[in-house]
C-alpha atoms as a PDB file:
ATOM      1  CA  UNK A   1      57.526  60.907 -26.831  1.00  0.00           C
ATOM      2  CA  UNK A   2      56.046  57.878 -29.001  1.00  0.00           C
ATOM      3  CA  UNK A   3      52.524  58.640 -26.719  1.00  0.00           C
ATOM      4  CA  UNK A   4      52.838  61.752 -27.831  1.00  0.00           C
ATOM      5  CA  UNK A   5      53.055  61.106 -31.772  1.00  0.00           C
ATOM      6  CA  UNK A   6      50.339  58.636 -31.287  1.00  0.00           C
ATOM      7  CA  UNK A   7      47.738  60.839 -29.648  1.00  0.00           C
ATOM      8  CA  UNK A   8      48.612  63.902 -32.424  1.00  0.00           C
ATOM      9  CA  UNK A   9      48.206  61.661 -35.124  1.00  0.00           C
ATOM     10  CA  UNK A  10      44.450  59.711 -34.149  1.00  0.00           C
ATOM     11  CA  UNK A  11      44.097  63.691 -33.482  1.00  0.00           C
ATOM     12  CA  UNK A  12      44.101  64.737 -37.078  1.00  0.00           C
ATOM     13  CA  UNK A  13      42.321  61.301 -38.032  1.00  0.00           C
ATOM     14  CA  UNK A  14      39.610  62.867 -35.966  1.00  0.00           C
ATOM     15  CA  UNK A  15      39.895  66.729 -36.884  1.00  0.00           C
ATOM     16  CA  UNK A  16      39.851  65.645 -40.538  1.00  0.00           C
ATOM     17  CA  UNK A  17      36.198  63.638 -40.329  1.00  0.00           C
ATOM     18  CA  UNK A  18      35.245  66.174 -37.774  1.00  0.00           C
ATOM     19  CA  UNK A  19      33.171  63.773 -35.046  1.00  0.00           C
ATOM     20  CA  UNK A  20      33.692  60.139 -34.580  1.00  0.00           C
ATOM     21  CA  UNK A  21      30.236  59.390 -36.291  1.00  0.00           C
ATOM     22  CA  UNK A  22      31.967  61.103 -39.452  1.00  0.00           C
ATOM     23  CA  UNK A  23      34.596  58.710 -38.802  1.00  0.00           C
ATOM     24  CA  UNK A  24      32.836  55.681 -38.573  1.00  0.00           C
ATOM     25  CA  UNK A  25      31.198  56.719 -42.039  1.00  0.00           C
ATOM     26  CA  UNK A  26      34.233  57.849 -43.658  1.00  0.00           C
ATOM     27  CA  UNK A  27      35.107  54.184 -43.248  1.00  0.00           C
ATOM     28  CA  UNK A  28      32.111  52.502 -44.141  1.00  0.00           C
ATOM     29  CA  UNK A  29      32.347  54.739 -47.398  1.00  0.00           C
ATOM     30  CA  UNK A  30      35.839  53.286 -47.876  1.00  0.00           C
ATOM     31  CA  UNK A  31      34.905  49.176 -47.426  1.00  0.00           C
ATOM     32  CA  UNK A  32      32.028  49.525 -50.086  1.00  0.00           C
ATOM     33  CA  UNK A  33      34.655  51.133 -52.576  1.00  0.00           C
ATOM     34  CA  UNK A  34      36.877  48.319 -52.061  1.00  0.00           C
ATOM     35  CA  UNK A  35      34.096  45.734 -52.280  1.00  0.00           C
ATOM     36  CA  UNK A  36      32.886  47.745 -55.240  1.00  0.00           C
ATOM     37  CA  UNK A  37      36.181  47.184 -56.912  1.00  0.00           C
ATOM     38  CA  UNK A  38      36.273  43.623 -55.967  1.00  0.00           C
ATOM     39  CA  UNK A  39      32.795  43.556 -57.154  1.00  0.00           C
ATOM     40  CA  UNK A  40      33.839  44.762 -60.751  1.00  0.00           C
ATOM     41  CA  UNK A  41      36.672  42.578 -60.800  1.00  0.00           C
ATOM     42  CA  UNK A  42      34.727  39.349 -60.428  1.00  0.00           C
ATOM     43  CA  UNK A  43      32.141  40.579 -63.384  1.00  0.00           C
ATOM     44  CA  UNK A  44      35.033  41.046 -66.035  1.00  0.00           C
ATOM     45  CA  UNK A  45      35.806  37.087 -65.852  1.00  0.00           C
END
């Protein structure tokens, strides 16, 4: 049963970005927001 909840769930993940490559950007895209923020943060000292 837990299998079972793991496989649907990385499911969605992947039906949601559509192919792994959309993946792998979808996360790239979210690291350079964060290090944007951090970015920001760092230039208001």
């Amino acid at each position: 049963m837990h299998r079972l909840s793991i496989i649907t769930l990385f499911s969605l993940l992947l039906m949601g970005c559509n192919t792994l490559h959309g993946f792998g950007e979808d996360l790239q895209e979210g690291g350079e927001a964060i290090q944007n923020v951090s970015k920001d943060d760092d230039d208001t000292d």
